[in-house]
Protein backbone atom coordinates (compact mmCIF):
# COMPACT_ATOMS: atom_id res chain seq x y z
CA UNK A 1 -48.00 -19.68 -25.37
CA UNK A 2 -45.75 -18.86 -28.32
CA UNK A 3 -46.45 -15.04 -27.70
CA UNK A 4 -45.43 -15.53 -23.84
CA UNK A 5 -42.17 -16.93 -24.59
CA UNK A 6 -41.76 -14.39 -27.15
CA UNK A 7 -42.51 -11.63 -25.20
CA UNK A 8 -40.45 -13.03 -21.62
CA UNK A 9 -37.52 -13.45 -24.44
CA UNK A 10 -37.89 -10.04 -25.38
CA UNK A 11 -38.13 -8.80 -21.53
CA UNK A 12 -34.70 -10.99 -21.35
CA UNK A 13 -32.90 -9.22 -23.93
CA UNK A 14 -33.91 -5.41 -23.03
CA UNK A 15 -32.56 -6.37 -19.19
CA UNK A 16 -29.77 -8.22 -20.90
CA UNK A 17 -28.94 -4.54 -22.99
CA UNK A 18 -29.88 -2.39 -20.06
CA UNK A 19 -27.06 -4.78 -17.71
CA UNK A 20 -24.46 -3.94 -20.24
CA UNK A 21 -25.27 -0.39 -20.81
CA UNK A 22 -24.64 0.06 -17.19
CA UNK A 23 -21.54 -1.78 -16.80
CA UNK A 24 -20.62 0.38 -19.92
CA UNK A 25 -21.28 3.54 -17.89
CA UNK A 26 -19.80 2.31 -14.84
CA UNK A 27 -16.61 1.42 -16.94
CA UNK A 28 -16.47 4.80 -18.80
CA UNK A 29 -17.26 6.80 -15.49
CA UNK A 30 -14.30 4.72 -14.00
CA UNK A 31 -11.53 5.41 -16.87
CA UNK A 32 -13.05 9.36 -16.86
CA UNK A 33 -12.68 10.01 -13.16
CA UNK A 34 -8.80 11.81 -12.27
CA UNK A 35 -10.00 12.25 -8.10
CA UNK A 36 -7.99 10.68 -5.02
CA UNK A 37 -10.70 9.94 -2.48
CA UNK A 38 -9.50 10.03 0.53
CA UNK A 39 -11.34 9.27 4.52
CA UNK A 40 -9.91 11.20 7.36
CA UNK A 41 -11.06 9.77 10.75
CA UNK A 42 -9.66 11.38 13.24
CA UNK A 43 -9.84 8.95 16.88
CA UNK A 44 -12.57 9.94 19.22
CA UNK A 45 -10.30 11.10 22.69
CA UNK A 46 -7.84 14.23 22.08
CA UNK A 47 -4.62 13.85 20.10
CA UNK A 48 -1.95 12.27 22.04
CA UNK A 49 1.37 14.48 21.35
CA UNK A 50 4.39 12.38 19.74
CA UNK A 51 7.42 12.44 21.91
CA UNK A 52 11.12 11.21 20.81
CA UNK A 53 11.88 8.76 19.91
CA UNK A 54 9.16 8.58 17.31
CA UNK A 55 8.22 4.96 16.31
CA UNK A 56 7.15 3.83 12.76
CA UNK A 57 6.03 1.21 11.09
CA UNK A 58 5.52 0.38 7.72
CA UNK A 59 3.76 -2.09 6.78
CA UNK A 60 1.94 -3.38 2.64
CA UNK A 61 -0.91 -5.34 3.96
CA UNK A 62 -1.29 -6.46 0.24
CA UNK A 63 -5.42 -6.07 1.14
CA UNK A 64 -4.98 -9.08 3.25
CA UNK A 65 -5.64 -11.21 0.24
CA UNK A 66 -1.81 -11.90 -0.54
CA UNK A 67 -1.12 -14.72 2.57
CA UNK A 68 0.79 -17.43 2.34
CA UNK A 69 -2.11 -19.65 0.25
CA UNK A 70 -2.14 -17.39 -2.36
CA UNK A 71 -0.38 -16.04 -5.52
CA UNK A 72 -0.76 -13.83 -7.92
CA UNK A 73 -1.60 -13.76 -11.39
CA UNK A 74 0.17 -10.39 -12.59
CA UNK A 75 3.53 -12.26 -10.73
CA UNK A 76 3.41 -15.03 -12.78
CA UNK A 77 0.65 -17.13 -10.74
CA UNK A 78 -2.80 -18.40 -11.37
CA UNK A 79 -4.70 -16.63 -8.80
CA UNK A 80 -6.60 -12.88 -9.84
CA UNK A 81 -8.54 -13.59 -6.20
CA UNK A 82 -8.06 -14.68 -2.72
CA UNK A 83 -8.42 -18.82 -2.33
CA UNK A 84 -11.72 -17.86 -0.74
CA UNK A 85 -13.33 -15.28 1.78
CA UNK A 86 -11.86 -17.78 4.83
CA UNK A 87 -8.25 -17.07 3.93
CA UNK A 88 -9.12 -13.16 3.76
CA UNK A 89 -10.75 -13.50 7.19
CA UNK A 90 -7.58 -15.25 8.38
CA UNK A 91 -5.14 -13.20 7.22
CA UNK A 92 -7.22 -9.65 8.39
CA UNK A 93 -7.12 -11.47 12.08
CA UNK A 94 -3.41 -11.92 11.80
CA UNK A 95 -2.88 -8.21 10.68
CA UNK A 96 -5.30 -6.94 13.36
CA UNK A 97 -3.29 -9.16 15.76
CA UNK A 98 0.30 -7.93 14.71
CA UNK A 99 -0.96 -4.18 15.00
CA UNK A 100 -2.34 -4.31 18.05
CA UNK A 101 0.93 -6.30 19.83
CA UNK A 102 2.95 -3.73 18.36
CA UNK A 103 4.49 -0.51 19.57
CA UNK A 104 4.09 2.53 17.65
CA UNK A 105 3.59 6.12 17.11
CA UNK A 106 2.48 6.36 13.20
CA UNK A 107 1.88 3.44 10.60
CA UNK A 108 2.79 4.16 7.14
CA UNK A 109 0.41 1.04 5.27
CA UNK A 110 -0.27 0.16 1.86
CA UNK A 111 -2.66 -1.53 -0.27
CA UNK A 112 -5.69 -1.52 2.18
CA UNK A 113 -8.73 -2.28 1.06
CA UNK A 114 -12.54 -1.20 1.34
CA UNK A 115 -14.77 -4.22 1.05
CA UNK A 116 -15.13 -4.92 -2.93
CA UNK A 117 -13.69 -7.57 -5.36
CA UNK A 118 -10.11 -8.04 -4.40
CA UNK A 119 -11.43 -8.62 -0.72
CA UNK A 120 -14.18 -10.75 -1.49
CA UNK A 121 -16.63 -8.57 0.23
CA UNK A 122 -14.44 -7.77 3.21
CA UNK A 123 -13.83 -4.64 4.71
CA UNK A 124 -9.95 -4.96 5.46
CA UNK A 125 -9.59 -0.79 6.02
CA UNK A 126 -12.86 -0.89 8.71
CA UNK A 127 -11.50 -3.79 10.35
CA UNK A 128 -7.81 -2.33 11.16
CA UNK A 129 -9.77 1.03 11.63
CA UNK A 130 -11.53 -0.39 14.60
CA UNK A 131 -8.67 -2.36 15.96
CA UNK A 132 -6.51 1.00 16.25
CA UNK A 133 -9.05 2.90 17.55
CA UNK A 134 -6.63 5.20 19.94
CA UNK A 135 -5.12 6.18 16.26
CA UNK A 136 -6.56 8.92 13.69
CA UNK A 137 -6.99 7.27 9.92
CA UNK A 138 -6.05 9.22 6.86
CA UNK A 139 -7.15 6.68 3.58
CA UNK A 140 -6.44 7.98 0.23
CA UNK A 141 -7.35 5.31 -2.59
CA UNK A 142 -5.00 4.88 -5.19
CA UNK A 143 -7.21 2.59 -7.43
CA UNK A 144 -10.85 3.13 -7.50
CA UNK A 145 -13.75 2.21 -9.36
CA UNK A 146 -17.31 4.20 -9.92
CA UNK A 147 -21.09 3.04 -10.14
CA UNK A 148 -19.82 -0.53 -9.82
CA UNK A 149 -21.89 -2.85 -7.16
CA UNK A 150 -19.79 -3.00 -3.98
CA UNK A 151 -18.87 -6.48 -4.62
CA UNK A 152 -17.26 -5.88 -8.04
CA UNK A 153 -16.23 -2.41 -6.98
CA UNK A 154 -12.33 -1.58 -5.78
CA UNK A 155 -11.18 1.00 -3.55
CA UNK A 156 -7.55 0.53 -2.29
CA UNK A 157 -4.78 2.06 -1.58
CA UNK A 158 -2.73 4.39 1.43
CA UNK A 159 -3.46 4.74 4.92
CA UNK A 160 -1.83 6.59 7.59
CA UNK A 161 -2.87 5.74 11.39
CA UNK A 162 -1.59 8.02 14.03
CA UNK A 163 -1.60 9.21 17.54
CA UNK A 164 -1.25 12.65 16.61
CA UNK A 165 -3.09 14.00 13.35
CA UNK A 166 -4.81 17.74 14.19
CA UNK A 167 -5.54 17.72 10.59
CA UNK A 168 -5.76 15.21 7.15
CA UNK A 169 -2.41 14.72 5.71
CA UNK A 170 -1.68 16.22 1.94
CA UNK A 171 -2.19 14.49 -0.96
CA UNK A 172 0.18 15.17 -3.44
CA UNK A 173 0.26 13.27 -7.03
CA UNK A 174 3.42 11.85 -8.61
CA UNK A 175 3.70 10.56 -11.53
CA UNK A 176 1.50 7.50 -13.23
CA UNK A 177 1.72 4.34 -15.50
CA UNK A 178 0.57 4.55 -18.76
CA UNK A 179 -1.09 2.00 -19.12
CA UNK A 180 -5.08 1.01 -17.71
CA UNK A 181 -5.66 -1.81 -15.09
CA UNK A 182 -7.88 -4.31 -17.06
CA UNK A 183 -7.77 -1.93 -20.04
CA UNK A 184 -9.96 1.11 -17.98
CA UNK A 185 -8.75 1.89 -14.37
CA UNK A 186 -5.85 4.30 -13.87
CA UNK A 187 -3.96 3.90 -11.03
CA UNK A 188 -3.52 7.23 -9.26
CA UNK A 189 0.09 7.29 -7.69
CA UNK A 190 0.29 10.10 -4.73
CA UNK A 191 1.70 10.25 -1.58
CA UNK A 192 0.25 11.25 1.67
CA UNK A 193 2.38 14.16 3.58
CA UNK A 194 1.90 14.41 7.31
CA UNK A 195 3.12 17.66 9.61
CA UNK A 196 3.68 17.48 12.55
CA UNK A 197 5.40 18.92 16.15
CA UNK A 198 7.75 16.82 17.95
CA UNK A 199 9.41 18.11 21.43
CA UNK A 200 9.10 21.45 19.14
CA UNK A 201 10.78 20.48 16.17
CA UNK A 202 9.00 20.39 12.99
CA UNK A 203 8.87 16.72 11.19
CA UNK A 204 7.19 15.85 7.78
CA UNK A 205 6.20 12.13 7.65
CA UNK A 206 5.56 10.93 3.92
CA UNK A 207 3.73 7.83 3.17
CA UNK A 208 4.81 5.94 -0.45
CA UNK A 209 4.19 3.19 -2.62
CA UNK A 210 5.68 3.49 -5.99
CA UNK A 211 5.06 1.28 -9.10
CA UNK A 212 5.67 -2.15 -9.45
CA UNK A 213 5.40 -3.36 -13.18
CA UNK A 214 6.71 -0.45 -14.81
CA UNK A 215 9.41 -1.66 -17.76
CA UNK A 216 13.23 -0.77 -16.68
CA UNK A 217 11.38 0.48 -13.56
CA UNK A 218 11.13 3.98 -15.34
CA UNK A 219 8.14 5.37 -13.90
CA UNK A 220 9.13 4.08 -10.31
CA UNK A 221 12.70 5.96 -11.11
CA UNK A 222 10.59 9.54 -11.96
CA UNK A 223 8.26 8.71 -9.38
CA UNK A 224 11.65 8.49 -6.70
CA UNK A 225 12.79 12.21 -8.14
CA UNK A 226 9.47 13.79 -7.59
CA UNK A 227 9.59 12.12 -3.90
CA UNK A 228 12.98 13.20 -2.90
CA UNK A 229 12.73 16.68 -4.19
CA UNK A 230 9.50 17.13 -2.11
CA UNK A 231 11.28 16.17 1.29
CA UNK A 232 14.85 17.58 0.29
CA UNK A 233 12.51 20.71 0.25
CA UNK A 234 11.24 20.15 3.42
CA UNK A 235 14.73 19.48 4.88
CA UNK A 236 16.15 22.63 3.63
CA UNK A 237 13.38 24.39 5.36
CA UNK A 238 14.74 22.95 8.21
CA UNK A 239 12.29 20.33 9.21
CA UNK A 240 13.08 15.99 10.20
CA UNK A 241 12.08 14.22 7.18
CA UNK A 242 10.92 10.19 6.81
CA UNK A 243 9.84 9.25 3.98
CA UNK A 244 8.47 5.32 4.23
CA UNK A 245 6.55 2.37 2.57
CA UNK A 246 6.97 -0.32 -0.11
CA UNK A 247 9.29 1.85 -2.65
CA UNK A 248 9.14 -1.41 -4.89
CA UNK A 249 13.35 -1.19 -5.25
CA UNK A 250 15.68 -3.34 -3.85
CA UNK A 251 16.77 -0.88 -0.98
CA UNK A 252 19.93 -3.24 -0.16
CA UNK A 253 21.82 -6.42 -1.35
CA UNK A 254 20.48 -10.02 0.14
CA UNK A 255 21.34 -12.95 -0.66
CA UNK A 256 18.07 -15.18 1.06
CA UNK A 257 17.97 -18.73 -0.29
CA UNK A 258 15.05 -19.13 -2.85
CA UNK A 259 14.34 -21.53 -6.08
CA UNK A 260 11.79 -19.14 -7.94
CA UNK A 261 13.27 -18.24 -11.93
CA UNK A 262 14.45 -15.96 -13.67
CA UNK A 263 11.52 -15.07 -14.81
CA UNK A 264 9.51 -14.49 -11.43
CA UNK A 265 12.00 -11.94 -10.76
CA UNK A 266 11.54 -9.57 -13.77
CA UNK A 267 9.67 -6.55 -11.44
CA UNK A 268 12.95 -6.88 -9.03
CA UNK A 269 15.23 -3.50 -9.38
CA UNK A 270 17.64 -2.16 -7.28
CA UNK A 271 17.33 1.25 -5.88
CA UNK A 272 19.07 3.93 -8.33
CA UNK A 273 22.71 5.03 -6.94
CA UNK A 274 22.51 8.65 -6.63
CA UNK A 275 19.01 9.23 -6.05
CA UNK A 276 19.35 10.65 -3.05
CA UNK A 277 21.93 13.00 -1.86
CA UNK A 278 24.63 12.96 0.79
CA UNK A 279 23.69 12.75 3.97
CA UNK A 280 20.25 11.07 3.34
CA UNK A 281 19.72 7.15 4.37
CA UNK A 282 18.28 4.14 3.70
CA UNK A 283 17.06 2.55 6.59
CA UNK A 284 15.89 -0.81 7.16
CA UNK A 285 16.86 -4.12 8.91
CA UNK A 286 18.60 -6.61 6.95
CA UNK A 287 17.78 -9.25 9.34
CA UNK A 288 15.59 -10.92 7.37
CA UNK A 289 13.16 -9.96 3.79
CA UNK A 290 10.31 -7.70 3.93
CA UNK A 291 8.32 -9.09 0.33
CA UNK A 292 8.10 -12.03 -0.99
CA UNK A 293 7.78 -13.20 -5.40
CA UNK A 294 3.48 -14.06 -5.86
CA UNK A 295 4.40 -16.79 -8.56
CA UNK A 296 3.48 -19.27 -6.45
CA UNK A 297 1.97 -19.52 -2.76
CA UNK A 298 4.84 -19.17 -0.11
CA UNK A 299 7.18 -21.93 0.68
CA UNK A 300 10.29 -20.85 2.49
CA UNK A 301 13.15 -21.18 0.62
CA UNK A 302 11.47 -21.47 -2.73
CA UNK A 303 9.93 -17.51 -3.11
CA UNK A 304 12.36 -15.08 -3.77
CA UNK A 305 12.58 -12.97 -0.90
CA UNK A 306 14.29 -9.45 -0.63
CA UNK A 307 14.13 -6.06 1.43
CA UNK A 308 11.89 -3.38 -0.97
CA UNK A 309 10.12 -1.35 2.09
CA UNK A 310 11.98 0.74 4.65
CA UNK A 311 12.36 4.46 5.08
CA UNK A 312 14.80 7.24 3.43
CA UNK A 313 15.18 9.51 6.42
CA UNK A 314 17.05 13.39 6.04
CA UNK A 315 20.43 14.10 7.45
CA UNK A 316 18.99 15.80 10.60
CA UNK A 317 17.43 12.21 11.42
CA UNK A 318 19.20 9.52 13.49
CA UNK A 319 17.54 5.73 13.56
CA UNK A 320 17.75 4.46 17.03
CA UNK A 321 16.85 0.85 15.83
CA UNK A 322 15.05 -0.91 13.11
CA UNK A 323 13.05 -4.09 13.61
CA UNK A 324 11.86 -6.21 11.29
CA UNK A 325 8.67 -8.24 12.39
CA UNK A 326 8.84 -11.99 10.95
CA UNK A 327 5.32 -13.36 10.19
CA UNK A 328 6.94 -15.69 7.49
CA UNK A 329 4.44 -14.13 4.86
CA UNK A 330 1.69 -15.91 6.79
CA UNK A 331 -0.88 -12.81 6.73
CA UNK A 332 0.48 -11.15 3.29
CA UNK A 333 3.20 -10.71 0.66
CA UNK A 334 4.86 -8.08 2.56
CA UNK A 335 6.39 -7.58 6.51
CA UNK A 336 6.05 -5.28 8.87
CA UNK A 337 9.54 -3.38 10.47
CA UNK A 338 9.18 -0.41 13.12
CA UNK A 339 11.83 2.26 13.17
CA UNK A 340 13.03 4.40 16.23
CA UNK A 341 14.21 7.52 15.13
CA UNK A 342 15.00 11.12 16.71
CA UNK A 343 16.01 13.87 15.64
CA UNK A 344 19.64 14.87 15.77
């Protein structure tokens, strides 16, 4: 009997070494691997040609993990994960919902999800994928893992849904943190850059999220200067240029009531004077905030609320109107607005 337990003990410990080894490899494979992987879908029936006005919406889906329940723990908050696989359920049916009783050409989305950890097993990109299915998908995954088991694996980051995509949109790197998420994952900043033909005039749609927790927002700032001299070089070429997303900068003033500290608010910066040159706008509607502070779950009035996604749109670009969509953070950290724009 003494040699059974012996032996099962020493069965335990070689499955014990070979678990780590892998998670080892997985982890090394991970921190080693430089790719974007991207998904290009294009929608069964033909391409459906994009007259003006052309509509767009952007839209950080924060991997439908971020509703109102929940905060965050790298915003101050307790949370790493979702309440439970309910609230991500909930909030997915309220995205799917707002998408589909919306109006629009091409969505400009961020933080969407492949089921893994963050989304407790939930497919958030196949979900929306299926809901929009008179759109072409372009996904290109900012933060991925390798050789990890699907349920502790993370795949996340840009997608582009719209009626007209002949081809997949360019992927185009811009500059990255230093440091590792959880000491091993490198997030892979990029943006996605769509062409296309609109009542014959060329446009260049550019999809964005820039950093978040960079110190004195300096990577964001470098990341903003590689973005505007890609589409300043597009406009000189004579082409419509909107560039969207969550640019993680104050893009105007507000002054929404809210009870959150100091210290909640340390990721908030304004949007550099001067980055852009005359002519170019900021567009967005200053109706009412587009993010919300994850220090705590969402009580109105007590988050710190503020306007961070919208477009920057070239001189040859006029916005018609810009609607905000007020959810009251019920679905995620971030709301939706849909621009009308044409070209001048």
């Amino acid at each position: 009997m003494t040699n059974f337990f012996a032996k099962a003990f020493g069965w335990f410990l070689l499955l014990c070494l070979f678990v780590a080894s892998y998670f080892f490899m997985a982890g090394f494979v991970t921190m080693k691997n430089h790719e974007v992987p991207t998904q290009y879908k294009p929608k069964t029936s033909s391409p459906s040609p994009i007259s003006s006005p052309l509509n767009v919406l952007v839209w950080n889906v924060g991997y439908a993990g971020l509703g109102e329940e929940s905060d965050f723990v790298a915003d101050g908050g307790k949370m790493l994960l979702p309440p439970d696989r309910d609230a991500i359920i909930k909030n997915l049916n309220g995205i799917v919902k707002t998408l589909q009783d919306s109006e629009f050409d091409i969505a400009l989305m961020q933080e969407v999800a492949e089921a893994g950890f963050l989304t407790r097993g939930v497919h958030v990109l196949e979900n929306i994928t299926e809901s929009l299915s008179d759109y072409s998908l372009f996904f290109s995954s900012d933060i991925s893992t390798k050789w990890f088991p699907k349920r502790m694996s993370l795949k996340h980051g840009l997608a582009i849904f719209s009626k007209d995509m002949d081809t997949p949109p360019k992927v185009i790197r811009i500059d990255d943190e230093p440091e590792r998420i959880m000491g091993f994952i490198k997030r892979k900043y990029h943006i996605q850059e769509m062409e296309l033909v609109i009542d014959n005039q060329d446009w260049v749609v550019i999809n964005i999220h820039l950093s978040a927790f960079d110190k004195s927002a300096s990577v964001r700032t470098k990341q903003l200067e590689t973005v505007f001299s890609i589409a300043n070089e597009h406009y000189e070429a004579g082409k419509a240029v909107v560039v969207g997303g969550d640019w993680n900068m104050r893009l105007g003033q507000t002054d929404f009531p809210y009870t959150s500290s100091k210290e909640a608010l340390f990721w908030i910066h304004d949007f550099p004077q001067g980055a852009i040159t005359d002519g170019w706008r900021r567009v967005f509607d200053p109706s009412g905030p587009t993010v919300r502070t994850n220090e705590r779950p969402f009580n109105k009035g007590e988050n710190y609320t503020t306007i961070i996604d919208g477009l920057i749109i070239s001189p040859n670009v006029s916005l018609v109107d810009a609607n905000l969509i007020n959810l009251d953070f019920k679905y995620t950290d971030h709301q939706p607005a849909i621009f009308r724009l044409e070209k001048n």
